[in-house]
N, C-alpha and C. Protein backbone atom coordinates (compact mmCIF):
# COMPACT_ATOMS: atom_id res chain seq x y z
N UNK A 1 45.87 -12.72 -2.47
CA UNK A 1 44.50 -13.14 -2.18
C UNK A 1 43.90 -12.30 -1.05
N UNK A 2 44.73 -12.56 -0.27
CA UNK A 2 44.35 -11.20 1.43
C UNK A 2 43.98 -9.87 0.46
N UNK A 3 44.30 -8.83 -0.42
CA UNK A 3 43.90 -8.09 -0.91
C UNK A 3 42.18 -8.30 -1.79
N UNK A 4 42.23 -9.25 -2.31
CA UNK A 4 40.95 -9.66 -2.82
C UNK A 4 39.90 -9.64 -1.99
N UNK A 5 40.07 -10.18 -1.11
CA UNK A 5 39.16 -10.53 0.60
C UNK A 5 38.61 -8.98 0.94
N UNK A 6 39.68 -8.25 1.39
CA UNK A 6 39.99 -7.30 1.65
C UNK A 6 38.68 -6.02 0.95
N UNK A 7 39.05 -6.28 -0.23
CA UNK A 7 38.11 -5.42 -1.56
C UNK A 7 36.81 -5.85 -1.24
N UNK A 8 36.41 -7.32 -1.21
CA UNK A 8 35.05 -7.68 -0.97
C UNK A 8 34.10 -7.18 0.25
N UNK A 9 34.98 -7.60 0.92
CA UNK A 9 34.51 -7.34 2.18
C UNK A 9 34.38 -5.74 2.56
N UNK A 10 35.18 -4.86 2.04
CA UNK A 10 34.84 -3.33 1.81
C UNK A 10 33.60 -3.17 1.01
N UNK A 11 33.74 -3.54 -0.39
CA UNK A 11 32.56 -3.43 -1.01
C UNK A 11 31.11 -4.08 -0.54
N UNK A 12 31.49 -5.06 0.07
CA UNK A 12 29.87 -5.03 0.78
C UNK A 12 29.39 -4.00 1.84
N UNK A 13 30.19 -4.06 2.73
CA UNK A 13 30.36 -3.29 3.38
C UNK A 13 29.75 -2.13 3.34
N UNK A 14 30.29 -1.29 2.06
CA UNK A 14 29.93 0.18 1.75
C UNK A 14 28.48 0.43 1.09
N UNK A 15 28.08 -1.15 0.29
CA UNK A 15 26.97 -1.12 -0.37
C UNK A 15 25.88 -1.49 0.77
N UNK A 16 26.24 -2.13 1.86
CA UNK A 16 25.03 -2.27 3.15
C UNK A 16 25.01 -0.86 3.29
N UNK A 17 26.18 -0.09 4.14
CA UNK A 17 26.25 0.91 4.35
C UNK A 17 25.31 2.03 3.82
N UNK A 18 25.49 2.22 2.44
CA UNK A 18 24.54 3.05 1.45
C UNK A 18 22.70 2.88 1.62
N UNK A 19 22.88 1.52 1.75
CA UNK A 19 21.87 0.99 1.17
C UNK A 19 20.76 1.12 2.34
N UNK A 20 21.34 1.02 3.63
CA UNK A 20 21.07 1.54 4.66
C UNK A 20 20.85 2.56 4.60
N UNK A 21 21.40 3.53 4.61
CA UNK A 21 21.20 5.42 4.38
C UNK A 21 20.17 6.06 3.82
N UNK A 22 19.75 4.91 3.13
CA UNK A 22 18.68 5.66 2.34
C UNK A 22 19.02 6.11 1.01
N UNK A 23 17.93 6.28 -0.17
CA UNK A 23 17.87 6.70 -1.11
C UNK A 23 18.39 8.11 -1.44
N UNK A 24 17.87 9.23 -0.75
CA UNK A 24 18.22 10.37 -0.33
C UNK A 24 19.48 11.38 -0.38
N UNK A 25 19.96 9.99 0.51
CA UNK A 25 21.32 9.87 1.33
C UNK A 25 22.89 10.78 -0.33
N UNK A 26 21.96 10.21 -1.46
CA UNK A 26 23.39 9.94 -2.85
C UNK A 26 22.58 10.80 -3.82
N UNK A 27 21.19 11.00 -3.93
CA UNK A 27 21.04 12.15 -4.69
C UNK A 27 21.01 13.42 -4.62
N UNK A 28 21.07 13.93 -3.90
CA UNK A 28 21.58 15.40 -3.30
C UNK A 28 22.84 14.98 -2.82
N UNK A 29 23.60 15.84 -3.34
CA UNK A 29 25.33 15.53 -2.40
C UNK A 29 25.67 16.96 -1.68
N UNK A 30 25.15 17.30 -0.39
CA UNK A 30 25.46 18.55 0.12
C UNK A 30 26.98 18.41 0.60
N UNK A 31 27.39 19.63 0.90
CA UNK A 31 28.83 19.58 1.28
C UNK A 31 28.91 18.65 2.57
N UNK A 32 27.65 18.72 3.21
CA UNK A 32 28.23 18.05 4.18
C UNK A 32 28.53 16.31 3.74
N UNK A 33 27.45 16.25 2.73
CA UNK A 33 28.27 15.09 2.21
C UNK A 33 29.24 14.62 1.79
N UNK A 34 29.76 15.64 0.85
CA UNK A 34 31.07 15.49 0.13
C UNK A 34 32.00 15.31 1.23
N UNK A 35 31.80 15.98 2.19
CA UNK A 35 33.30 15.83 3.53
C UNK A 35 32.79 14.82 4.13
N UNK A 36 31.69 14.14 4.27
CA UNK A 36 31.63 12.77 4.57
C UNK A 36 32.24 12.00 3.86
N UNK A 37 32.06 11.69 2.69
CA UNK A 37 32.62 11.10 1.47
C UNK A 37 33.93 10.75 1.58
N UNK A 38 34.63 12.07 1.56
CA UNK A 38 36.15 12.40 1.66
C UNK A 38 36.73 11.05 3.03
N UNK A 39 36.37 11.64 3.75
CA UNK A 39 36.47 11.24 5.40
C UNK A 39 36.13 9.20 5.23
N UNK A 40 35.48 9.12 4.61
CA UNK A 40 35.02 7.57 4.29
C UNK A 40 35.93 6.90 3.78
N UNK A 41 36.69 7.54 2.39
CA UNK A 41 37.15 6.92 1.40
C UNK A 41 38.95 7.28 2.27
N UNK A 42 38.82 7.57 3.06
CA UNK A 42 39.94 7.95 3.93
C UNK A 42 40.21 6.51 4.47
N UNK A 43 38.92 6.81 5.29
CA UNK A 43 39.35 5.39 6.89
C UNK A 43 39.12 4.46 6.29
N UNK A 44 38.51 3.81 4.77
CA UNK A 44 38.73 2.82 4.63
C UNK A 44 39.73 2.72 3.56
N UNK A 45 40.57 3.40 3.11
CA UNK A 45 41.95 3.43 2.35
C UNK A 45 42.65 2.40 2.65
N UNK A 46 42.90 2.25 4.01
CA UNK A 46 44.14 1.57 5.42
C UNK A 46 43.34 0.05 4.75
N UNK A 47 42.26 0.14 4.99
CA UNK A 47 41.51 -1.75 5.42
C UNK A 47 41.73 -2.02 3.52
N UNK A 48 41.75 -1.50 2.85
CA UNK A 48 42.12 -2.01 1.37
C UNK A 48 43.31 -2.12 1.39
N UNK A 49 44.06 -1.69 1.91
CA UNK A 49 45.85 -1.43 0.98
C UNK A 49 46.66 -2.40 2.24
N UNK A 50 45.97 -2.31 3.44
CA UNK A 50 47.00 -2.99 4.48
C UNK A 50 48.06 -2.56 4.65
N UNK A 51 49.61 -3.51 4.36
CA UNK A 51 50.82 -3.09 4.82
C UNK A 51 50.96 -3.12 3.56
N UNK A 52 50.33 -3.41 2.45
CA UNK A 52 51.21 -3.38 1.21
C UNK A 52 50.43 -2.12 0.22
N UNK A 53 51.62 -1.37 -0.04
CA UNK A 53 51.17 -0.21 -0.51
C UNK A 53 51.49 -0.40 -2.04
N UNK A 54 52.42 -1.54 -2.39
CA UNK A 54 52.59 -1.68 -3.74
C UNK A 54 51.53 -1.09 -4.72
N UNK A 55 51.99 -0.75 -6.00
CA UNK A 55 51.38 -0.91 -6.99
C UNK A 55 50.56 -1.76 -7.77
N UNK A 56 51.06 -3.03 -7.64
CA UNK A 56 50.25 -4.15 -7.82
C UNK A 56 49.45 -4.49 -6.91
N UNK A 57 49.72 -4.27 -5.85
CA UNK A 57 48.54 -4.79 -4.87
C UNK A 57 47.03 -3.42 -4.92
N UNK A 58 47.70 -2.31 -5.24
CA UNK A 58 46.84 -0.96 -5.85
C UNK A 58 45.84 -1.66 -7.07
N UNK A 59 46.82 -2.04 -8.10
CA UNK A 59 45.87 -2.53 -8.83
C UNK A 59 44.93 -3.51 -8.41
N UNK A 60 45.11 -4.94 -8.24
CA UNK A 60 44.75 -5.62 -7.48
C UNK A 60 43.33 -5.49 -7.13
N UNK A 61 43.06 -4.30 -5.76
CA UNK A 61 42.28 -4.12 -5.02
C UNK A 61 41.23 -3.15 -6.04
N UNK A 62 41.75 -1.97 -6.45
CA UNK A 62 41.06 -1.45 -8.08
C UNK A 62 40.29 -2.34 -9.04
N UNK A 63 40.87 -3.06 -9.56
CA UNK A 63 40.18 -4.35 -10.43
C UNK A 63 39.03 -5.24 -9.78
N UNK A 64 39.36 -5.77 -8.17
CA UNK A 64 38.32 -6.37 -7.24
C UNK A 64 37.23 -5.16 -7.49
N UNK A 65 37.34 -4.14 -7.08
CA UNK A 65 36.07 -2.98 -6.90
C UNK A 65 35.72 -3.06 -8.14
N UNK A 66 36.09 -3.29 -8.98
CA UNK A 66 35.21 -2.78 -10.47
C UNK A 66 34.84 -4.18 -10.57
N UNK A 67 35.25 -5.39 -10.53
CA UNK A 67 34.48 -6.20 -11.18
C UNK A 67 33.78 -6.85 -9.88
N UNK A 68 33.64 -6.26 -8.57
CA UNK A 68 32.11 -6.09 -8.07
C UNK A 68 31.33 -5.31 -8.77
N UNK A 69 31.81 -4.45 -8.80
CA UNK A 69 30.77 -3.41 -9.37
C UNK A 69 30.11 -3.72 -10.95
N UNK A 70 30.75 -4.18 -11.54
CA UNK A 70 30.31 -5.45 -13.08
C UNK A 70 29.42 -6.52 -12.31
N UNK A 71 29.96 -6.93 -11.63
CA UNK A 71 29.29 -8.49 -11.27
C UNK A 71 27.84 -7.99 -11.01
N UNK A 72 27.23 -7.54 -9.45
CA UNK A 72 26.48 -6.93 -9.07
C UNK A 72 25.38 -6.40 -10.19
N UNK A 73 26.24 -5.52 -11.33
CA UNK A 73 25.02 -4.81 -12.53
C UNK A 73 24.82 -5.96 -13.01
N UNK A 74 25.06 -7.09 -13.20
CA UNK A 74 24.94 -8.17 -14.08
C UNK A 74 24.11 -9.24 -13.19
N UNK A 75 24.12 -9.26 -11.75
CA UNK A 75 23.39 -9.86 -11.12
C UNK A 75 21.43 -8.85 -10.82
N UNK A 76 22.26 -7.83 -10.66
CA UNK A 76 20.85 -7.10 -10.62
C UNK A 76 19.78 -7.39 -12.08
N UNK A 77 20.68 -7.11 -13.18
CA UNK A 77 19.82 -7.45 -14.45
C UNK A 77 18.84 -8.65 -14.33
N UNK A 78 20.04 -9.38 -13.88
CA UNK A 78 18.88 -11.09 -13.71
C UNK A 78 17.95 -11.55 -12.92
N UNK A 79 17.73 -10.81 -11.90
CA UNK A 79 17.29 -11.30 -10.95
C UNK A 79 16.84 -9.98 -10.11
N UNK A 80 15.21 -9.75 -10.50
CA UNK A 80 14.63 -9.01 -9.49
C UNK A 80 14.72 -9.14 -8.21
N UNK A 81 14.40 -10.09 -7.12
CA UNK A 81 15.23 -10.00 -6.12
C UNK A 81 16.30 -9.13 -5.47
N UNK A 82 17.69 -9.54 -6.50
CA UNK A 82 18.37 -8.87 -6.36
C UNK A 82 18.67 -7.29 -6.07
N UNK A 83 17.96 -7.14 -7.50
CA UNK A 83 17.63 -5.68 -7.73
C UNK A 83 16.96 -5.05 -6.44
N UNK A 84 15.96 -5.17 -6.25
CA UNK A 84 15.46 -4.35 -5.10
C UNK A 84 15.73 -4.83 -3.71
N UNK A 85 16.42 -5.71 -3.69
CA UNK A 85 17.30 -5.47 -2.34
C UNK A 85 18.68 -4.23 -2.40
N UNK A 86 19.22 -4.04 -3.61
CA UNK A 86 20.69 -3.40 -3.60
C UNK A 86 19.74 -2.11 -3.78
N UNK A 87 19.17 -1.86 -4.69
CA UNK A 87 18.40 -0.52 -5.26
C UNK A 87 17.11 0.15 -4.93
N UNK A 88 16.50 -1.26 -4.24
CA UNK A 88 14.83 -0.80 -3.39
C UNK A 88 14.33 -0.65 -5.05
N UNK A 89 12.88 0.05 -4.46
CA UNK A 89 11.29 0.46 -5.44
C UNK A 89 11.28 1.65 -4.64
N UNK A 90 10.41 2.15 -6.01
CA UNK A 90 10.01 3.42 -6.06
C UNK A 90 9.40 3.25 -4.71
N UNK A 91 8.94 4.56 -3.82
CA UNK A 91 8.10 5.08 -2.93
C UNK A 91 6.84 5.91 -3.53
N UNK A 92 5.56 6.11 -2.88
CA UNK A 92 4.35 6.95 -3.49
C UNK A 92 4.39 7.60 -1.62
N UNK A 93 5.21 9.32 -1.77
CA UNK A 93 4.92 10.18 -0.92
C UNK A 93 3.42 10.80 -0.60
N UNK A 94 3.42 10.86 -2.11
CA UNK A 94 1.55 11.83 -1.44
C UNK A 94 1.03 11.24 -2.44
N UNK A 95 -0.31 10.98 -2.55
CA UNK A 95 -1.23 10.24 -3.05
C UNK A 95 -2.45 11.69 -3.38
N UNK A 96 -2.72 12.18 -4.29
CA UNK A 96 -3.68 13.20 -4.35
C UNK A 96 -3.63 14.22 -2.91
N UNK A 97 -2.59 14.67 -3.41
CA UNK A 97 -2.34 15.77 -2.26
C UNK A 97 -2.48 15.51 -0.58
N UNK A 98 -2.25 14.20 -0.68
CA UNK A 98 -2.15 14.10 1.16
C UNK A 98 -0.50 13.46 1.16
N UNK A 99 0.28 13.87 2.00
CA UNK A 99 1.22 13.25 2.55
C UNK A 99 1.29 12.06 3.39
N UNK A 100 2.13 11.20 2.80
CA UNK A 100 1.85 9.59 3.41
C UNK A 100 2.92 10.03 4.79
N UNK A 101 2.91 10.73 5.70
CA UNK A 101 3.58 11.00 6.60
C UNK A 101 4.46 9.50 7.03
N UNK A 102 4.21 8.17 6.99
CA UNK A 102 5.08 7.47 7.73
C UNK A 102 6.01 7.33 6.73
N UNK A 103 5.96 6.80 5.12
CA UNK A 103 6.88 6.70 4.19
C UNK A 103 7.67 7.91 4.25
N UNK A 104 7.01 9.04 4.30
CA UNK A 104 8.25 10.37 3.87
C UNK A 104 9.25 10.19 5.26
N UNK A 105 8.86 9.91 7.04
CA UNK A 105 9.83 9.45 8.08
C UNK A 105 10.34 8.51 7.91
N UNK A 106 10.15 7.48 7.07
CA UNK A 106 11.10 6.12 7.21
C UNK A 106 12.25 6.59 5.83
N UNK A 107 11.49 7.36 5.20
CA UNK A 107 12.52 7.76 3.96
C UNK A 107 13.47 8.77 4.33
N UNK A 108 12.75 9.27 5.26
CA UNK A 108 14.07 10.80 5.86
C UNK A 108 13.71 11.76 5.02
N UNK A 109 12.08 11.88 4.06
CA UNK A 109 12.01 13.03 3.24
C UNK A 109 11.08 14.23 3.81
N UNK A 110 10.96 15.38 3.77
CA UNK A 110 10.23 16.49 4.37
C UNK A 110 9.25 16.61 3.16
N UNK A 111 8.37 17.72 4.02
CA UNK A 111 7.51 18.06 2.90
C UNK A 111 8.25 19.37 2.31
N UNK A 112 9.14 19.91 2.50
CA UNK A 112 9.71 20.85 1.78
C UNK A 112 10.51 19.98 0.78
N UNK A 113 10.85 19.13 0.92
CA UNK A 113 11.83 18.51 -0.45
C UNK A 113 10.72 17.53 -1.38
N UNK A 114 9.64 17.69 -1.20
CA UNK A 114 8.76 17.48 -2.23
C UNK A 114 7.97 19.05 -2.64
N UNK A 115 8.02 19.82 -2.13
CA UNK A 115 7.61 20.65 -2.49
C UNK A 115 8.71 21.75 -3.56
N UNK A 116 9.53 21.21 -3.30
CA UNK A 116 11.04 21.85 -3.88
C UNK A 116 11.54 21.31 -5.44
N UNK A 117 10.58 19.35 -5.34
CA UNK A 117 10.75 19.02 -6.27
C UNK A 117 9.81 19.60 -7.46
N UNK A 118 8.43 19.93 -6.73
CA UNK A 118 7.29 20.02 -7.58
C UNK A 118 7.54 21.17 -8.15
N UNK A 119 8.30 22.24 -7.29
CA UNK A 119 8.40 23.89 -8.10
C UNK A 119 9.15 23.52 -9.13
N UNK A 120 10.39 22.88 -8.95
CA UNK A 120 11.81 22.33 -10.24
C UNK A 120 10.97 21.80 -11.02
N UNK A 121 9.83 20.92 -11.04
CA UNK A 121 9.39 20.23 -12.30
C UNK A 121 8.07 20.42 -12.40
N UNK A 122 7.18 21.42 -11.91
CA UNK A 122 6.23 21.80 -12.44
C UNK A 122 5.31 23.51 -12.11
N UNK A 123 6.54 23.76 -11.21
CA UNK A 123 6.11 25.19 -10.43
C UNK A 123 4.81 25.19 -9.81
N UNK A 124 4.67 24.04 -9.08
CA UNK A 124 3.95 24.23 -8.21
C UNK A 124 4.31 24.16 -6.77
N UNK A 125 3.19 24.85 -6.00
CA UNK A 125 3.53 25.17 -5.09
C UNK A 125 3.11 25.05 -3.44
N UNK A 126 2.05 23.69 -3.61
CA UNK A 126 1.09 23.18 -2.54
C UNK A 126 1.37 21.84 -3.24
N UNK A 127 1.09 21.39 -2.26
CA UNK A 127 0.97 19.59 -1.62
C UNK A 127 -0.36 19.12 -2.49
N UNK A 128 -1.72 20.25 -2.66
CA UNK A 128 -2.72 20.05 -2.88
C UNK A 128 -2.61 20.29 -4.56
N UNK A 129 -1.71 20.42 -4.71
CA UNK A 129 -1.76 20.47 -5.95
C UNK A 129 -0.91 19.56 -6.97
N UNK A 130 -0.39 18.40 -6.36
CA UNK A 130 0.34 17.19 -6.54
C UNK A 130 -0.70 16.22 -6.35
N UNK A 131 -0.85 15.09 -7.61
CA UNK A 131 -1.08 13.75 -7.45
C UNK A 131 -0.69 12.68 -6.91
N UNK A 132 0.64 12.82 -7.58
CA UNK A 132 1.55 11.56 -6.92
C UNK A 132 2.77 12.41 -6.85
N UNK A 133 3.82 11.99 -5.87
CA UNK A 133 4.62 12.29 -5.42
C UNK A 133 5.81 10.99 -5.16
N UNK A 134 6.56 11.04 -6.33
CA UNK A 134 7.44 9.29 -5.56
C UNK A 134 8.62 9.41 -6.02
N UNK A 135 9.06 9.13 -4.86
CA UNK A 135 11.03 8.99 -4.60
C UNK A 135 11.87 7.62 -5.12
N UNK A 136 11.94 7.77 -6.32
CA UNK A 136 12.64 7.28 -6.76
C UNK A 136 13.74 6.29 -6.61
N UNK A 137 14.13 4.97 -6.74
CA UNK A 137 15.17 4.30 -6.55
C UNK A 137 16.47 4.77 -6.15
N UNK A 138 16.60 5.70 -7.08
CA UNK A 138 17.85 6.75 -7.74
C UNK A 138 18.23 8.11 -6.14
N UNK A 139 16.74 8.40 -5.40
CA UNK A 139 17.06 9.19 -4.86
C UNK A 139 15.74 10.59 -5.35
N UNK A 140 15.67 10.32 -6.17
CA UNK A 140 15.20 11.55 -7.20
C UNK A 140 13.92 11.68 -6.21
N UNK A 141 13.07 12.69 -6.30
CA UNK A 141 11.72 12.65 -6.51
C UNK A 141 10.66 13.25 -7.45
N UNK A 142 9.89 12.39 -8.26
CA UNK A 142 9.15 12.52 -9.28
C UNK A 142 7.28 13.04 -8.77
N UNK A 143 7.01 13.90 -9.73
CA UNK A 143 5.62 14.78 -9.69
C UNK A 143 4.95 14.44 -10.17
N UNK A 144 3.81 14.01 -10.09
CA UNK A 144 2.87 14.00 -11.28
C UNK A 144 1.60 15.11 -10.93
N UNK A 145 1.61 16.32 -11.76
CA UNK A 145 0.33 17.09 -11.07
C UNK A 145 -0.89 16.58 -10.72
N UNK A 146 -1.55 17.09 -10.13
CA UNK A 146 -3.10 16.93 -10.12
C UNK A 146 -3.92 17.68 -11.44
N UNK A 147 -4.64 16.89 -12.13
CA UNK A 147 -5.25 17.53 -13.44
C UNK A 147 -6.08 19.15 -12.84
N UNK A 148 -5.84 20.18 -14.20
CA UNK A 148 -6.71 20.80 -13.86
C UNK A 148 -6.10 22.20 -12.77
């Protein structure tokens, strides 16, 4: 049971954690992330496994993480609430070519990583030449040109 506890209490944990970080934070994975990553799934190895390194208790703690991770998709389905507390709503960065400067600082996004998105999905190449601009649940950020 101490292993079960154990799993939960990690998995919330990591999902505040994330969820905190920002959107951002999981769709771009720069190296410096990945060695964050690494380094994470490290120090909290010890607080899952404890003194018992068994196999069964391996499984155990494996099975807890996945059927959070079931439960959760199955709670998000039902219940908006839910959903955009674990996953948030979309953001609208620029609105007809102006930058909503406080959303892109509370999001941690620049105007170069909307401008980076707009070349990838529409080769453009000014702010003024974007309608909408919105960062996605996922992380992503989505373009919509300005007509014309």
């Amino acid at each position: 049971m101490d292993s079960i506890i154990r799993a939960l209490c990690v998995y919330l944990f990591l999902l505040v954690l994330f969820r905190i970080a920002g959107k951002r934070t999981l769709a771009e994975v720069s190296t410096f992330d990945a060695v964050l990553l690494l380094i994470i799934s490290e120090a909290i190895q010890q607080a899952l496994i404890g003194n018992d390194s068994s196999m069964t208790n391996a499984f155990v703690v494996v099975a807890t993480l996945v059927g959070c991770n079931l439960l959760f998709s199955l709670l998000k389905r039902r219940s908006g609430p839910i959903d955009r507390a674990v996953e948030g709503v979309p953001i609208v960065l620029v609105k007809d070519g102006e930058l909503l400067r406080e959303r892109m600082l509370k999001e941690r996004v620049d105007e170069d990583d909307v401008l980076h998105a707009a070349r990838l999905a529409h080769g453009l190449t000014r702010i003024e030449q974007i309608r909408y601009a919105i960062l996605e649940c996922r992380g992503g950020i989505t373009i919509i040109p300005r007509e014309g």
